[in-house]
PDB file of N, CA and C in Angstrom:
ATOM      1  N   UNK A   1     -20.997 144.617  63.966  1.00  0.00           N
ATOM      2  CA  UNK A   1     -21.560 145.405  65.029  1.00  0.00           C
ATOM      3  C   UNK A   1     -20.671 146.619  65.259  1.00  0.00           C
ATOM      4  N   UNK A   2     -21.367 147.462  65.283  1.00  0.00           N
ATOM      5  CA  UNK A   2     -20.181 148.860  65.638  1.00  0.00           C
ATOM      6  C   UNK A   2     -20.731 149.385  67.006  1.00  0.00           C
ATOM      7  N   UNK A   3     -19.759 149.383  67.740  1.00  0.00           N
ATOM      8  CA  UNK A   3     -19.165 150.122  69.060  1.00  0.00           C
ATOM      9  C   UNK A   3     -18.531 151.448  69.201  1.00  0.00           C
ATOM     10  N   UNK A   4     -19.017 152.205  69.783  1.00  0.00           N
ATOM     11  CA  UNK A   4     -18.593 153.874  70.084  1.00  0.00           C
ATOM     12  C   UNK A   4     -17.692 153.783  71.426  1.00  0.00           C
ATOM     13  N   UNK A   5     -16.734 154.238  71.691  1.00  0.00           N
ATOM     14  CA  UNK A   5     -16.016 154.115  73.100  1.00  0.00           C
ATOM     15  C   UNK A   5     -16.003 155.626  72.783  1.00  0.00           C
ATOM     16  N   UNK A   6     -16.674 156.407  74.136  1.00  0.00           N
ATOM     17  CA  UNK A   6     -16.383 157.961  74.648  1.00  0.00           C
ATOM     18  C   UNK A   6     -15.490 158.010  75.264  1.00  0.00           C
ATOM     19  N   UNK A   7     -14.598 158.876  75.149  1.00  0.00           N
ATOM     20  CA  UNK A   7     -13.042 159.085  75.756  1.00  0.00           C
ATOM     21  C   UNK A   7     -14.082 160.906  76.519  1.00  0.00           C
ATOM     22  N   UNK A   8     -14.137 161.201  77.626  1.00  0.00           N
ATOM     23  CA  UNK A   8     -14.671 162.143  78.266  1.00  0.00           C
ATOM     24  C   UNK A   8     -13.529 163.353  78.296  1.00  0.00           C
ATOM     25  N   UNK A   9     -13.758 164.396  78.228  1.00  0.00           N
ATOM     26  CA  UNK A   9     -13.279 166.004  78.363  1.00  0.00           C
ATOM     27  C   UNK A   9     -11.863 165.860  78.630  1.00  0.00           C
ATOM     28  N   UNK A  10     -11.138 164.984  79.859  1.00  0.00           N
ATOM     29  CA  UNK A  10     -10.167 165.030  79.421  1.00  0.00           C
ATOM     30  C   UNK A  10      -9.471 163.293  80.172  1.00  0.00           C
ATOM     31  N   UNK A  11      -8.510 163.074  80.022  1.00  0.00           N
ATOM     32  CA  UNK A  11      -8.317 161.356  80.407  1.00  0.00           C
ATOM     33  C   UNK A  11      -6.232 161.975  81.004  1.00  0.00           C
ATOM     34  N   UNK A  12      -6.400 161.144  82.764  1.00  0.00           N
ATOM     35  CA  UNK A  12      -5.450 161.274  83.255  1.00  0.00           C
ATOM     36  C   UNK A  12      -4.966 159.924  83.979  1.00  0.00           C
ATOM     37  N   UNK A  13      -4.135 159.930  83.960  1.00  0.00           N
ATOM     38  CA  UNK A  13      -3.267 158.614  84.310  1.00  0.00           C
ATOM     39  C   UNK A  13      -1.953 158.771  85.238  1.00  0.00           C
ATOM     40  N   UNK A  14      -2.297 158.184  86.768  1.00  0.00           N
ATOM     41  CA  UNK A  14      -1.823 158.649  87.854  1.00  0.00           C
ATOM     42  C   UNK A  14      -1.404 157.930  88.693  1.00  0.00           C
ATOM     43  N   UNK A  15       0.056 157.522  89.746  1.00  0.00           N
ATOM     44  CA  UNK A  15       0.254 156.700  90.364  1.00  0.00           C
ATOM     45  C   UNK A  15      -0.027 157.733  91.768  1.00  0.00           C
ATOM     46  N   UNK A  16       0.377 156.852  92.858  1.00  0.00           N
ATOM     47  CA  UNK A  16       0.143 157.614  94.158  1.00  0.00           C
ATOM     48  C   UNK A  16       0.481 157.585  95.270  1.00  0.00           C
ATOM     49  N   UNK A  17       1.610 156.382  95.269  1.00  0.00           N
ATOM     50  CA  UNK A  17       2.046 155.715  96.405  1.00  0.00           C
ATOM     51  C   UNK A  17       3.439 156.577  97.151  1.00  0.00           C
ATOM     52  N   UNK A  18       3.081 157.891  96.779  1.00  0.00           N
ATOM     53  CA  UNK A  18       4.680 158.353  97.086  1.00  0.00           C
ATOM     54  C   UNK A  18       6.104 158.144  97.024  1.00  0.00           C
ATOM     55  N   UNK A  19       6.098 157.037  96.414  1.00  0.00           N
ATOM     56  CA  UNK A  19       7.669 156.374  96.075  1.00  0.00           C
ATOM     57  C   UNK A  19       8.237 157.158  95.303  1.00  0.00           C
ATOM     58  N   UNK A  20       7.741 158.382  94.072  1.00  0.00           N
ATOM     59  CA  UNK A  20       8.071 159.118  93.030  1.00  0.00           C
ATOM     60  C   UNK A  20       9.022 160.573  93.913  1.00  0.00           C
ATOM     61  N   UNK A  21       9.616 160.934  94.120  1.00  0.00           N
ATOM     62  CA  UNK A  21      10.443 161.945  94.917  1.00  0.00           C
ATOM     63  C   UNK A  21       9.428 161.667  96.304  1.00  0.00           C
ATOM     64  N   UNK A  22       8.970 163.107  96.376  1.00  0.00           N
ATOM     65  CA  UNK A  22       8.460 162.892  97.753  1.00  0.00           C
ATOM     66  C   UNK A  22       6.840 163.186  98.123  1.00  0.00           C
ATOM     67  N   UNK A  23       6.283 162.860  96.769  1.00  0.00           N
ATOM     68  CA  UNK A  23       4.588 163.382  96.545  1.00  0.00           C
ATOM     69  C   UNK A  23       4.086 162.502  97.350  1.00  0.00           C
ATOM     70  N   UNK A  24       2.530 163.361  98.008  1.00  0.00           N
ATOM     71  CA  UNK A  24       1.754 162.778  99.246  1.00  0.00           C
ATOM     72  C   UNK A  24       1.026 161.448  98.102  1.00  0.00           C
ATOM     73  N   UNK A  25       0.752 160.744  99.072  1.00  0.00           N
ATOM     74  CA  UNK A  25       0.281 159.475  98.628  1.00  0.00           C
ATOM     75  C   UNK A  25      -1.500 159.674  97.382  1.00  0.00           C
ATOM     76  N   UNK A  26      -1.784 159.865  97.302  1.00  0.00           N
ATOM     77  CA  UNK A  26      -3.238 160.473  96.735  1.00  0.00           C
ATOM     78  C   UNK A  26      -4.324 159.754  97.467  1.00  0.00           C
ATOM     79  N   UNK A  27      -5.213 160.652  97.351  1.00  0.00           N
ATOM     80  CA  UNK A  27      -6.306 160.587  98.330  1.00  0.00           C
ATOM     81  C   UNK A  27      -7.092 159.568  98.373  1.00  0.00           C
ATOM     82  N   UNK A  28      -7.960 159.124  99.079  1.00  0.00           N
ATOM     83  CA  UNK A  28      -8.965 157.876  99.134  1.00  0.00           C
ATOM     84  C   UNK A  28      -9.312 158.059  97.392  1.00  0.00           C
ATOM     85  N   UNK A  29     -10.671 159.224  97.537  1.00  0.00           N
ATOM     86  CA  UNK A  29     -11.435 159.343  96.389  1.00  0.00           C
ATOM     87  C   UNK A  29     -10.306 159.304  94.930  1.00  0.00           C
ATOM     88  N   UNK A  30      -8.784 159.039  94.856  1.00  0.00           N
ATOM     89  CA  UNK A  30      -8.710 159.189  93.780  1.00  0.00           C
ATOM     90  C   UNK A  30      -7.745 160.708  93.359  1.00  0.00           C
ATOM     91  N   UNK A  31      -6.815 160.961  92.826  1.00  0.00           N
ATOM     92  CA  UNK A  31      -5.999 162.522  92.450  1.00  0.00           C
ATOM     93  C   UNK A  31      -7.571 163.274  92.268  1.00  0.00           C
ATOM     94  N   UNK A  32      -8.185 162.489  91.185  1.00  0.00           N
ATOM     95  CA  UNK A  32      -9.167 163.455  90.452  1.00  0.00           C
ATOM     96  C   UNK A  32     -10.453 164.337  91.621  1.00  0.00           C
ATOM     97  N   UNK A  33     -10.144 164.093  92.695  1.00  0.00           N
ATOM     98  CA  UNK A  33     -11.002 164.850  93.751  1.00  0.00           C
ATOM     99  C   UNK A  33     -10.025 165.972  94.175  1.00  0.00           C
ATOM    100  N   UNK A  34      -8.961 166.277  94.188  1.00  0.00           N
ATOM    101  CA  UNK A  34      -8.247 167.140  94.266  1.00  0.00           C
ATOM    102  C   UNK A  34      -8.386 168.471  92.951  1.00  0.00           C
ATOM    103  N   UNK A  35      -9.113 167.723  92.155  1.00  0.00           N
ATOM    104  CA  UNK A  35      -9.098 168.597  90.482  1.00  0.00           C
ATOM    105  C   UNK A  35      -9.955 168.763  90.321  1.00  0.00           C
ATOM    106  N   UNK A  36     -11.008 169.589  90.761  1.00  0.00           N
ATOM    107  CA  UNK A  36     -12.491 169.555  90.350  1.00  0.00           C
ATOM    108  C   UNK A  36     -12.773 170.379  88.455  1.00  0.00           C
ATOM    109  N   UNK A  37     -13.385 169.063  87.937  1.00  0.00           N
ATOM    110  CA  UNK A  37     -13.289 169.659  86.724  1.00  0.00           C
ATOM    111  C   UNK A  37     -11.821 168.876  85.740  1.00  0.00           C
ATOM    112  N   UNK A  38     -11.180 168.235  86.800  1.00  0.00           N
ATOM    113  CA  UNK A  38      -9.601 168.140  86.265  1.00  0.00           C
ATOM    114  C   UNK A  38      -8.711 169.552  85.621  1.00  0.00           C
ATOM    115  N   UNK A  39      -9.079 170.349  86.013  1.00  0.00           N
ATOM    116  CA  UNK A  39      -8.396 171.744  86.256  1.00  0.00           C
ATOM    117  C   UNK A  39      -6.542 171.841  86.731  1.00  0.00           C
ATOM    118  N   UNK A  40      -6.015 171.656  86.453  1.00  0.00           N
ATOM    119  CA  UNK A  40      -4.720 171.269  86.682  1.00  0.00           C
ATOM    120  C   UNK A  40      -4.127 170.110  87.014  1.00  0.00           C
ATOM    121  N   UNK A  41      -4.949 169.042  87.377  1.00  0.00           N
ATOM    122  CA  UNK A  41      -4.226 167.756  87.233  1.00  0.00           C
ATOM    123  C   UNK A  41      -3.090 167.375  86.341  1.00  0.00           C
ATOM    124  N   UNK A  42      -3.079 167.812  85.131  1.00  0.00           N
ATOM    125  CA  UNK A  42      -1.735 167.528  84.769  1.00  0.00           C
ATOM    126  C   UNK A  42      -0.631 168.039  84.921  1.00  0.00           C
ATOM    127  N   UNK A  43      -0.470 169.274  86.026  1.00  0.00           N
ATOM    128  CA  UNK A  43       0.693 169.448  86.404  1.00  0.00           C
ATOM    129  C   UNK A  43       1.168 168.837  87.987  1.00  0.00           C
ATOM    130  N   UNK A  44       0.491 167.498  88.183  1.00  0.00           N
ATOM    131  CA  UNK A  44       0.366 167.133  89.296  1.00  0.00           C
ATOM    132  C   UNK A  44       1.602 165.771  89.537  1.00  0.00           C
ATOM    133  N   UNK A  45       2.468 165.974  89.834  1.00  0.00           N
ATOM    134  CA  UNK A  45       3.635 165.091  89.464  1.00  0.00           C
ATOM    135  C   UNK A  45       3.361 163.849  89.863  1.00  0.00           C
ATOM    136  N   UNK A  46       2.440 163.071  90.226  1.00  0.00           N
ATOM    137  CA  UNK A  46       1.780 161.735  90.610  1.00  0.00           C
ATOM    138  C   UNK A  46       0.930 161.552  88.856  1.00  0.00           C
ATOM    139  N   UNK A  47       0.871 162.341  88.218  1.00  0.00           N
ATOM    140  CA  UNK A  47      -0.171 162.181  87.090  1.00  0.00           C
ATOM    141  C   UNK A  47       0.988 161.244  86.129  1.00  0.00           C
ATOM    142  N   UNK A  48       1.056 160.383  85.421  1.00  0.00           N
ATOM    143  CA  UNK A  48       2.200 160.186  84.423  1.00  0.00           C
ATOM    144  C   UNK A  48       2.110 160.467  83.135  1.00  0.00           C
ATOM    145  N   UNK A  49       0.216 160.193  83.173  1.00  0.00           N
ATOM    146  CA  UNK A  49       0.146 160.603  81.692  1.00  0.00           C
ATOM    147  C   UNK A  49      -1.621 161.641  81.874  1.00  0.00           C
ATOM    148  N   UNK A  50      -1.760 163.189  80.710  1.00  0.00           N
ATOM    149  CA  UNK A  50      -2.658 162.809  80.132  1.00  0.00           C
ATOM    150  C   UNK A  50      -3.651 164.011  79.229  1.00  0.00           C
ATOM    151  N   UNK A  51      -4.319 163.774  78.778  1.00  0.00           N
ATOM    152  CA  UNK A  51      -4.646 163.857  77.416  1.00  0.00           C
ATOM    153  C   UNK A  51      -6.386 165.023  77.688  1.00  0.00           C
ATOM    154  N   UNK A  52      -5.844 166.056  76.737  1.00  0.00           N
ATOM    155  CA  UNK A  52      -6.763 167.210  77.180  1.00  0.00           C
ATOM    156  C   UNK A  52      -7.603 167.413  75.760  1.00  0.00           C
ATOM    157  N   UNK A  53      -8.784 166.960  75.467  1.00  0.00           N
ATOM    158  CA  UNK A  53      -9.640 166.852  74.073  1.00  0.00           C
ATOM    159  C   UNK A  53      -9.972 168.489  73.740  1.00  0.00           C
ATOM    160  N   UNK A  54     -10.095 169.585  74.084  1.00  0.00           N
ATOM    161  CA  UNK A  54     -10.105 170.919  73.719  1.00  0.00           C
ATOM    162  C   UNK A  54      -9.069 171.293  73.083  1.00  0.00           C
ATOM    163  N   UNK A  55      -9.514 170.947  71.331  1.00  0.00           N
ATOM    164  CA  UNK A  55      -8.826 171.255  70.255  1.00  0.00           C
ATOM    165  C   UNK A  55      -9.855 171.832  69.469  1.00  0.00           C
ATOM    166  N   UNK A  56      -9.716 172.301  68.832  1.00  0.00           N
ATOM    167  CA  UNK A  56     -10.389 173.256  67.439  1.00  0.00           C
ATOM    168  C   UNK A  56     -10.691 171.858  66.320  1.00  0.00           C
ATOM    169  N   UNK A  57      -9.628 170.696  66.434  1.00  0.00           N
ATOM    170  CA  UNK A  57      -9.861 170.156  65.619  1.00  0.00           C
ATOM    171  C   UNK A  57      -8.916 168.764  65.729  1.00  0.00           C
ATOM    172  N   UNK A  58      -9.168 167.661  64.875  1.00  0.00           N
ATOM    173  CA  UNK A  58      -8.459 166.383  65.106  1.00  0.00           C
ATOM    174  C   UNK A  58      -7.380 166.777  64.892  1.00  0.00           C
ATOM    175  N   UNK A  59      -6.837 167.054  63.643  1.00  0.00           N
ATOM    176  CA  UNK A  59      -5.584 167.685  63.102  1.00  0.00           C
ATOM    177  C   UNK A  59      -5.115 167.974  63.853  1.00  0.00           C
ATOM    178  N   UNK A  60      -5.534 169.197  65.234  1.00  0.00           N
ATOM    179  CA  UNK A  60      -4.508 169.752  66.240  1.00  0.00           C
ATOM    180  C   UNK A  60      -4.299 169.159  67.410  1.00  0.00           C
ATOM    181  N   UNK A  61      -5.262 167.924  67.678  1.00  0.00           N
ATOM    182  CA  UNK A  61      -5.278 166.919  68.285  1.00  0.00           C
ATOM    183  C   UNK A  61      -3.870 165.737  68.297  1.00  0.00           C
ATOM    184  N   UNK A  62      -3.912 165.835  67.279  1.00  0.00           N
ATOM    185  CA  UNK A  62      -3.520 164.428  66.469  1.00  0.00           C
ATOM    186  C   UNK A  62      -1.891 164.800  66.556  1.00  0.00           C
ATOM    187  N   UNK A  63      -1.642 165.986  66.182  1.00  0.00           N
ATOM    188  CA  UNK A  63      -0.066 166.685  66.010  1.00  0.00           C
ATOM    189  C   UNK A  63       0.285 166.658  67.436  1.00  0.00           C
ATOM    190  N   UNK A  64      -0.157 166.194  68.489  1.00  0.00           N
ATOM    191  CA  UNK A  64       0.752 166.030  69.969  1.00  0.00           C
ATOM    192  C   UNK A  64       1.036 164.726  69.643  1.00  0.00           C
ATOM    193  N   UNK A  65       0.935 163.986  68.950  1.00  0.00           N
ATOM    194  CA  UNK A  65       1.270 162.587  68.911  1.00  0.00           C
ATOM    195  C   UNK A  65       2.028 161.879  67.650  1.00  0.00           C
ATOM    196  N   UNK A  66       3.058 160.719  68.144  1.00  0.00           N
ATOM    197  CA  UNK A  66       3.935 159.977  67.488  1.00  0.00           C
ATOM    198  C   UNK A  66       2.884 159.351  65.817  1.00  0.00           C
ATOM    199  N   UNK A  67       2.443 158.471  66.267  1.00  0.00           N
ATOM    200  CA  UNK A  67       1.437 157.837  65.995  1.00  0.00           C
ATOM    201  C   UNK A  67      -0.005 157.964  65.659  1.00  0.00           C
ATOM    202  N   UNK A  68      -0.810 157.826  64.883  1.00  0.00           N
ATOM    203  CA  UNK A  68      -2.523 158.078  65.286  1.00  0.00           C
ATOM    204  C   UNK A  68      -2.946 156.916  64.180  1.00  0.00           C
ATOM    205  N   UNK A  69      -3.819 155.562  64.463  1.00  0.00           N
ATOM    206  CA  UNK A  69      -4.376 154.988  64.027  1.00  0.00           C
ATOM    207  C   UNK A  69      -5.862 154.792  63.868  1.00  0.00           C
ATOM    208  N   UNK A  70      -6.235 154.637  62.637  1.00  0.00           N
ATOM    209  CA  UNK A  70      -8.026 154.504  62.633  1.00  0.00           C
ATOM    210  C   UNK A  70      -8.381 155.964  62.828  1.00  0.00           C
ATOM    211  N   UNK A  71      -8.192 157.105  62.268  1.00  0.00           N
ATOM    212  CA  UNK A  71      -8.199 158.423  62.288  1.00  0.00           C
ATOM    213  C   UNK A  71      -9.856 158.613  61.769  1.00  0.00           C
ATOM    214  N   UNK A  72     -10.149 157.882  60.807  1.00  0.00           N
ATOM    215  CA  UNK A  72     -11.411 158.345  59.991  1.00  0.00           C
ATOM    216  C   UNK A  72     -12.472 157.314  61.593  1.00  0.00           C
ATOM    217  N   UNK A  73     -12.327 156.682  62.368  1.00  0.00           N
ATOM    218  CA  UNK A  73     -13.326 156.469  63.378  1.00  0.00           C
ATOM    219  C   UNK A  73     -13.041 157.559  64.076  1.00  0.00           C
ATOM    220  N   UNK A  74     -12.470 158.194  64.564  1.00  0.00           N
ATOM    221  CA  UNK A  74     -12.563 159.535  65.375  1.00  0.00           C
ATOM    222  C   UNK A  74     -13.571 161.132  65.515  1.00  0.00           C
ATOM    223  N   UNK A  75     -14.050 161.144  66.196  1.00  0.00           N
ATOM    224  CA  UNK A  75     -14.590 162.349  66.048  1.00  0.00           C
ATOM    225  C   UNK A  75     -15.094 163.122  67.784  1.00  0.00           C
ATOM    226  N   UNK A  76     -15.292 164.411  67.718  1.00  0.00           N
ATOM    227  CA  UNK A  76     -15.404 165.026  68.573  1.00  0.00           C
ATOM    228  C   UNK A  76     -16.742 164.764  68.799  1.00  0.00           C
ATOM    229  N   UNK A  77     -17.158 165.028  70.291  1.00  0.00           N
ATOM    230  CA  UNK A  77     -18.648 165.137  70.933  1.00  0.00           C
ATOM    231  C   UNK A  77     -18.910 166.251  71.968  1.00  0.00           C
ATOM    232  N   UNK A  78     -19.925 166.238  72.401  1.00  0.00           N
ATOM    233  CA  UNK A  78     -20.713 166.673  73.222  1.00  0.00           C
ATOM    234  C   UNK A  78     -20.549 166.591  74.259  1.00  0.00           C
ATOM    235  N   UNK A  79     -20.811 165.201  75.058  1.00  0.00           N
ATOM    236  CA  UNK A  79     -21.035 164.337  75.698  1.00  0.00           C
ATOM    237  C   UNK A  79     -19.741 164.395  76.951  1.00  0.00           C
ATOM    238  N   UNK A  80     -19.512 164.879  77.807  1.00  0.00           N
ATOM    239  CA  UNK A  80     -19.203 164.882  78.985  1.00  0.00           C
ATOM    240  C   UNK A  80     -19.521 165.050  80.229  1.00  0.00           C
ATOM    241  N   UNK A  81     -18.876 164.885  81.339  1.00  0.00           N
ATOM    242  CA  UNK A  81     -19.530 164.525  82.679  1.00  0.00           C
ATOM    243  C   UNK A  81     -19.980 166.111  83.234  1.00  0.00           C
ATOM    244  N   UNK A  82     -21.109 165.812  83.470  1.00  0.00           N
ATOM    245  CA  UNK A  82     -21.209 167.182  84.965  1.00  0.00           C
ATOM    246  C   UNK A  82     -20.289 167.297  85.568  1.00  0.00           C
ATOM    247  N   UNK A  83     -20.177 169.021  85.761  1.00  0.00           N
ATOM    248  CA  UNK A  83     -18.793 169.275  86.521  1.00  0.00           C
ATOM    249  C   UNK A  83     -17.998 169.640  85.525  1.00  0.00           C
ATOM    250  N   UNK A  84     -17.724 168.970  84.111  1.00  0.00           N
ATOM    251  CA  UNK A  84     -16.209 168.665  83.544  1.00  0.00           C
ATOM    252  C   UNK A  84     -16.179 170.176  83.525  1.00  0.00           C
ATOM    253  N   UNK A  85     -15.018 170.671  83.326  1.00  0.00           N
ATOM    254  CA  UNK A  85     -14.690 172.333  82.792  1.00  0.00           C
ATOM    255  C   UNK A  85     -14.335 172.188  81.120  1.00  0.00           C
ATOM    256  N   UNK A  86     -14.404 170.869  80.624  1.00  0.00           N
ATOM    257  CA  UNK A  86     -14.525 170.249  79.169  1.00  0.00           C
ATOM    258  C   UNK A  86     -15.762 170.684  78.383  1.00  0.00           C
ATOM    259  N   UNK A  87     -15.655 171.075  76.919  1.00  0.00           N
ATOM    260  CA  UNK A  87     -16.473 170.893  76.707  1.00  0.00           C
ATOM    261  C   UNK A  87     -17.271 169.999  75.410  1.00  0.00           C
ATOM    262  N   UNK A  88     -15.866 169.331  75.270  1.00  0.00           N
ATOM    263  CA  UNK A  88     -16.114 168.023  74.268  1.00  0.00           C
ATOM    264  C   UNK A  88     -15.646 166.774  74.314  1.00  0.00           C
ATOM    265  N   UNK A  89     -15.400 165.741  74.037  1.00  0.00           N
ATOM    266  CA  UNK A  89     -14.975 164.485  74.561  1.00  0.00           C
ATOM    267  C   UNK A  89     -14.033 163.598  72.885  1.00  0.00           C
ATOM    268  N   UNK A  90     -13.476 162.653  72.983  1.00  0.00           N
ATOM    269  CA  UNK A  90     -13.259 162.104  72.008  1.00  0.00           C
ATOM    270  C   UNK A  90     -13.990 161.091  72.219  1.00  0.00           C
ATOM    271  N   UNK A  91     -14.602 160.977  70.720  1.00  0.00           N
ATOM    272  CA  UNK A  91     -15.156 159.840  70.170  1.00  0.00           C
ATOM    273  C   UNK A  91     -14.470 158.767  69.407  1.00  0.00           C
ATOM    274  N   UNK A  92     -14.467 157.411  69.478  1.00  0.00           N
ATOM    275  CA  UNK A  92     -13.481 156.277  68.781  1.00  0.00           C
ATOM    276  C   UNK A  92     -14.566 155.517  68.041  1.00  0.00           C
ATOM    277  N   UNK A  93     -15.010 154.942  67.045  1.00  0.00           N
ATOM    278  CA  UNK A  93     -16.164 154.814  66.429  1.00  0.00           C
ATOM    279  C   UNK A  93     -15.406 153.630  65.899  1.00  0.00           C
ATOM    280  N   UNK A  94     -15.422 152.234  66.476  1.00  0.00           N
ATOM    281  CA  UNK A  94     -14.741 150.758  66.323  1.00  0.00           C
ATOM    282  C   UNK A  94     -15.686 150.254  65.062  1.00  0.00           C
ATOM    283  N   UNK A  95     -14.920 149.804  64.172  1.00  0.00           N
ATOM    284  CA  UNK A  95     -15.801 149.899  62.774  1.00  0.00           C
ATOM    285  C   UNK A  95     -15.142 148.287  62.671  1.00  0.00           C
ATOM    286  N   UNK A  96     -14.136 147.246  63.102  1.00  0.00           N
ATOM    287  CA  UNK A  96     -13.977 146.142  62.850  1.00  0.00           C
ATOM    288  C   UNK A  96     -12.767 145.531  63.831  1.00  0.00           C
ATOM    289  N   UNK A  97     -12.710 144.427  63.938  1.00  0.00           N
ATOM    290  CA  UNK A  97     -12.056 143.812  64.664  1.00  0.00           C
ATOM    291  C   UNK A  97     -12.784 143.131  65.911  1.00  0.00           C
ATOM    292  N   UNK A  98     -12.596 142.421  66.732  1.00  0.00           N
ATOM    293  CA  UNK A  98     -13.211 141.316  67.347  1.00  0.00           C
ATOM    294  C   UNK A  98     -13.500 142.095  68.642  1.00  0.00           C
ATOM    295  N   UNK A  99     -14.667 142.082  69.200  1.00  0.00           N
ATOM    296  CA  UNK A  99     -15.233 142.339  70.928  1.00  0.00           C
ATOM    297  C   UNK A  99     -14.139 141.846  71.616  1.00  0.00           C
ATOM    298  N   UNK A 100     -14.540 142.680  72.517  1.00  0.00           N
ATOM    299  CA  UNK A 100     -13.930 142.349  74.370  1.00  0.00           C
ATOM    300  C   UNK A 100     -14.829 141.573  74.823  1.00  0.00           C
ATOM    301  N   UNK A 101     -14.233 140.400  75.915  1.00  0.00           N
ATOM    302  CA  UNK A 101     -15.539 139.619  76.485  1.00  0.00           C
ATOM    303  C   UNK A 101     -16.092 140.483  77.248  1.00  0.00           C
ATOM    304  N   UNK A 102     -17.025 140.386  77.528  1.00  0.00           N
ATOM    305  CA  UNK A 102     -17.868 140.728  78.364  1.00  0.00           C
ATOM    306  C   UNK A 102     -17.070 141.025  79.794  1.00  0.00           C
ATOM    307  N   UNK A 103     -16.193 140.144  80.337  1.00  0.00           N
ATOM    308  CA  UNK A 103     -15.469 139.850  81.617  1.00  0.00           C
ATOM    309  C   UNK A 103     -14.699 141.001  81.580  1.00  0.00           C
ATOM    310  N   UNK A 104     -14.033 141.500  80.346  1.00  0.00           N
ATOM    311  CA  UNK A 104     -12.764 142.350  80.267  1.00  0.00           C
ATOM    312  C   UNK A 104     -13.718 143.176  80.101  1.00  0.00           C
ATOM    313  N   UNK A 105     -15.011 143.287  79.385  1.00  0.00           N
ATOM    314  CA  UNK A 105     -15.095 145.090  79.498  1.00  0.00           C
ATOM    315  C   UNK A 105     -15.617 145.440  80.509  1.00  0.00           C
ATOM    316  N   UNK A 106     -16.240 145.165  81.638  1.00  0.00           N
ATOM    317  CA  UNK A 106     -16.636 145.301  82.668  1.00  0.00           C
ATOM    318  C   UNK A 106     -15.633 145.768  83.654  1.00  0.00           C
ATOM    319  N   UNK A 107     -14.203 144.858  83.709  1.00  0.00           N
ATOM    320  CA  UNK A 107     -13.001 144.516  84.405  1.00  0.00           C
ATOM    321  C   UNK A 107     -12.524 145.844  84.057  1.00  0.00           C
ATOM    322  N   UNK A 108     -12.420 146.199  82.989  1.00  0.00           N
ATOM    323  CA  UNK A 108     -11.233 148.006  82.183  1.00  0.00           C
ATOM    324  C   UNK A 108     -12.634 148.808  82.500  1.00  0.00           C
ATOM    325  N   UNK A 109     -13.174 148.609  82.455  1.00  0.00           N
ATOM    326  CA  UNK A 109     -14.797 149.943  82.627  1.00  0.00           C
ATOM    327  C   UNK A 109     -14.628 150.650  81.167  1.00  0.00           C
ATOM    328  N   UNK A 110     -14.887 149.547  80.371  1.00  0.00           N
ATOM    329  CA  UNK A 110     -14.682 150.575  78.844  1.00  0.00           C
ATOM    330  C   UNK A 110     -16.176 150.844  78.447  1.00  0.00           C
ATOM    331  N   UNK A 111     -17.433 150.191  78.993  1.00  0.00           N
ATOM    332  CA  UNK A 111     -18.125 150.746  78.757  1.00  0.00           C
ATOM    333  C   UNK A 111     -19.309 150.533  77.629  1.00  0.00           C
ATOM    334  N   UNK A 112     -17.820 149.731  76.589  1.00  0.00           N
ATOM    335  CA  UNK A 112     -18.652 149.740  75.269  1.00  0.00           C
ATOM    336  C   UNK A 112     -19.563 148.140  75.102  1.00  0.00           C
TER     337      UNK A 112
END
């Protein structure tokens, strides 16, 4: 069975509790309501990690990183949210290895 997981325009990863120097706690809705579009969120020192898909190409993608596995499932899309200021997404195209239960993909919101 093959599974597509969309990685959307761009993917940020954020704590919020102010314990980090002296950043405000983040908002009900989430950092990402502060970023419409995610428009500077990553210079948002609560962000820890994250990852901006507007590349020309995997190759220039791929060169911010240590590592890159399963390269030939990868590919660029279309497919992002209203709003995004993105205008392509990464695609992961799972070609083998065993499902998530049902419980866990629901639980991570992966979707697939």
């Amino acid at each position: 069975m093959r599974r597509t997981l969309c990685i959307v325009s761009s993917l940020a990863v954020g704590v919020g509790n102010g314990a980090v120097g002296q950043e405000a706690p983040a908002p009900k809705d989430g950092l990402a309501a502060l970023y419409p579009g995610d428009v500077g969120i990553e210079r948002d020192p609560r962000v820890i990690f994250a990852e901006d898909f507007e590349e020309n190409s995997l190759e220039a993608l791929w060169k911010r990183w240590e590592t890159v596995g399963a390269k030939e499932s990868m590919s660029f899309g279309a497919d992002v949210p209203s709003g995004s200021a993105g205008k392509q997404s990464l695609l992961m195209d799972r070609k083998e290895g065993p499902a998530l239960p049902a419980a866990q993909r629901q639980d991570r919101r992966l979707g697939i």
